[in-house]
Structures are given as C-alpha cells and as structure tokens.
Protein backbone atom coordinates (compact mmCIF):
# COMPACT_ATOMS: atom_id res chain seq x y z
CA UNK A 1 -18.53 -16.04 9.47
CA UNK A 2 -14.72 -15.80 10.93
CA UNK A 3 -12.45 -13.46 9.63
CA UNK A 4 -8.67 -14.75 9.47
CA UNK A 5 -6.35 -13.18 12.21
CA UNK A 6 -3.50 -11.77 11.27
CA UNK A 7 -1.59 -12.37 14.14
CA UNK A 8 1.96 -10.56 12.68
CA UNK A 9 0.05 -7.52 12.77
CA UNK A 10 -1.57 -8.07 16.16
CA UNK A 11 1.66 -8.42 17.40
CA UNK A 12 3.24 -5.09 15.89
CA UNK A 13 0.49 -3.42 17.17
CA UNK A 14 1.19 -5.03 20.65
CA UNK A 15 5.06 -3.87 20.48
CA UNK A 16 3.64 -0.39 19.26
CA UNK A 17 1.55 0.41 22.12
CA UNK A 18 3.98 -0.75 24.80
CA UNK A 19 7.19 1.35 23.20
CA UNK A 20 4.76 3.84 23.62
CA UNK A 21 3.88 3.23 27.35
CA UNK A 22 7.63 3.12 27.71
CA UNK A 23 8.20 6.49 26.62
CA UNK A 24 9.51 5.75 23.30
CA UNK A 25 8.64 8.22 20.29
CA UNK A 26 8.57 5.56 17.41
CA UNK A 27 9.00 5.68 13.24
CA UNK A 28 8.75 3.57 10.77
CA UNK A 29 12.22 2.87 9.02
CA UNK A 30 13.18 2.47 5.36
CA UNK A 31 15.97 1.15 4.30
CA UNK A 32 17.64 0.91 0.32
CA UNK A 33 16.08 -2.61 0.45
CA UNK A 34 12.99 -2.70 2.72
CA UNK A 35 11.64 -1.71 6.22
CA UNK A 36 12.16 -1.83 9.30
CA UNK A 37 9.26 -2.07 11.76
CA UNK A 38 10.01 0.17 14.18
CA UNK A 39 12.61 2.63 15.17
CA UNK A 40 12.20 3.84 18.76
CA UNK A 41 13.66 6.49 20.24
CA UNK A 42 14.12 7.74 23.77
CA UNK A 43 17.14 9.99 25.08
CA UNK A 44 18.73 10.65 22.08
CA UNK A 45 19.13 6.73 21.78
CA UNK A 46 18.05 4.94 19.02
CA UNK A 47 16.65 0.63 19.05
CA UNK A 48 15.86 -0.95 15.95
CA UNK A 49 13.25 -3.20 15.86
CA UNK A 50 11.69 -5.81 13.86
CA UNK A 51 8.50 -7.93 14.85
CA UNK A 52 7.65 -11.49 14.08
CA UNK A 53 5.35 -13.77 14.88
CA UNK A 54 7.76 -16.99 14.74
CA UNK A 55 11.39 -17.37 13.24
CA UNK A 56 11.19 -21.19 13.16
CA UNK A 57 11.20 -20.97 9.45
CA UNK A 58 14.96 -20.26 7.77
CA UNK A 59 13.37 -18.09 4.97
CA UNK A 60 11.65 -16.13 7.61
CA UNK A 61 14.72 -15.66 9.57
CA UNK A 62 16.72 -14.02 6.95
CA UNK A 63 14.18 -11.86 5.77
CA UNK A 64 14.28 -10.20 9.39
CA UNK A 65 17.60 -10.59 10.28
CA UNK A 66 18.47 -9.01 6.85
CA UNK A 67 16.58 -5.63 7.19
CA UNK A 68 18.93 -4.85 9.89
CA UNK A 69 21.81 -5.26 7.25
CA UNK A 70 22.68 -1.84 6.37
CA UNK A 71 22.43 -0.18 10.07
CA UNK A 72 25.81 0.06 11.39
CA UNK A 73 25.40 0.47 15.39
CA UNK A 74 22.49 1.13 17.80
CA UNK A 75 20.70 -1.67 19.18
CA UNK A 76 19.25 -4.00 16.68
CA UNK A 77 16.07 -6.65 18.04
CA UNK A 78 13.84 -8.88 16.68
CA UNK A 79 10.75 -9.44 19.15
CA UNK A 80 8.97 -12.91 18.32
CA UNK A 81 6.93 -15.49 20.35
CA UNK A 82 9.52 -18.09 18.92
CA UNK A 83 10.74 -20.32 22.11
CA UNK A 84 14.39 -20.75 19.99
CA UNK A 85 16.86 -18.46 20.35
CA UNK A 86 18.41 -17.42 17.31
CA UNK A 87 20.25 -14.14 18.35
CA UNK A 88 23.42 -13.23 16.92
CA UNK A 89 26.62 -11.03 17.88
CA UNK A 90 24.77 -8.03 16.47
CA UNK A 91 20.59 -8.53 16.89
CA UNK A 92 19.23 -9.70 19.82
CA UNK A 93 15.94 -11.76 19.98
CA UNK A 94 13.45 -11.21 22.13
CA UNK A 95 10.27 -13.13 23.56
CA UNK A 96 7.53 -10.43 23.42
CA UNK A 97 6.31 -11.80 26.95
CA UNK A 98 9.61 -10.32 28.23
CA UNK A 99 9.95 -7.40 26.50
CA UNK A 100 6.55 -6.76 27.85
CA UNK A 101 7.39 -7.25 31.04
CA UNK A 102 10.82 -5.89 30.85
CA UNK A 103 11.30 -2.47 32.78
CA UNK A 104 14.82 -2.25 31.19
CA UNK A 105 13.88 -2.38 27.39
C-alpha cells in the first residue's frame, strides 16, 4: 500500500536542513494572524521565510504572501518550485533549486 506524499512538508524540511548547513539558527514565527515558516537568523540579521510547494494557484498566493503582512523590514522570501515569478517590491521568490545552490542566501 502507498502512503500519500506530502510534498509541502518535504520541502520545509528540505529548506530546514539547508538554513541549517548555512549557519542559520532558525524559529518558527507567529504572527496576530498565522505563521510564518521559518525565521532564520545569522549575524544579528533576520530573513523571513515562507515555503511552498507551487504558487500557481491565486488563493495560494495570498495566503503566503499575506503572512508576511505585518513584518515591517528584514528580508521577506517565499521559496517554491513554481517556474513563475511572482515576486513583489517587498518578498522575493525563490526557486528552491537556487536557494540550494545559492552560496549568497
């Protein structure tokens, strides 16, 4: 018997693991109105992240572009596998193949 695969969660635990291997200390963030995946931390700098597995969808999109909504500042990103960018003046999206390959991140 197959068990689904919950590939979201795969893909946290992928963008985890490698903001760990960067150095990063990372938290989980709350927020008055939700979460925020990951908060990493390195050099008294702060980077707000949020993982998804594809932003195609418009519902999905403002669900993770919202969370970001009440953090004023600091660098605000969205890793995905989606091929569209959809990146505004304040979070940047990122294809988890180059974040993970990224020795700038």
């Amino acid at each position: 018997m197959f068990e689904d695969i919950n590939y979201s969660i795969s893909l946290e635990n992928i963008v985890y693991n490698e903001l760990i291997g960067k150095g990063y200390k990372v938290f989980v963030g709350k927020t008055k109105k939700g979460e925020i995946d990951f908060i990493a931390s390195k050099n008294n700098k702060f980077k707000y992240i949020q993982v998804c597995f594809n932003l195609d969808d418009e519902i999905t999109r403002n669900r993770e572009f919202s969370a970001f909504n009440e953090i004023e500042g600091n660098e605000k990103y969205i890793i995905t596998l989606s091929k569209k960018d959809y990146s505004t003046d304040s979070v940047k999206q990122i294809n988890v193949f180059d974040f993970l390959m990224s020795d700038t991140f």
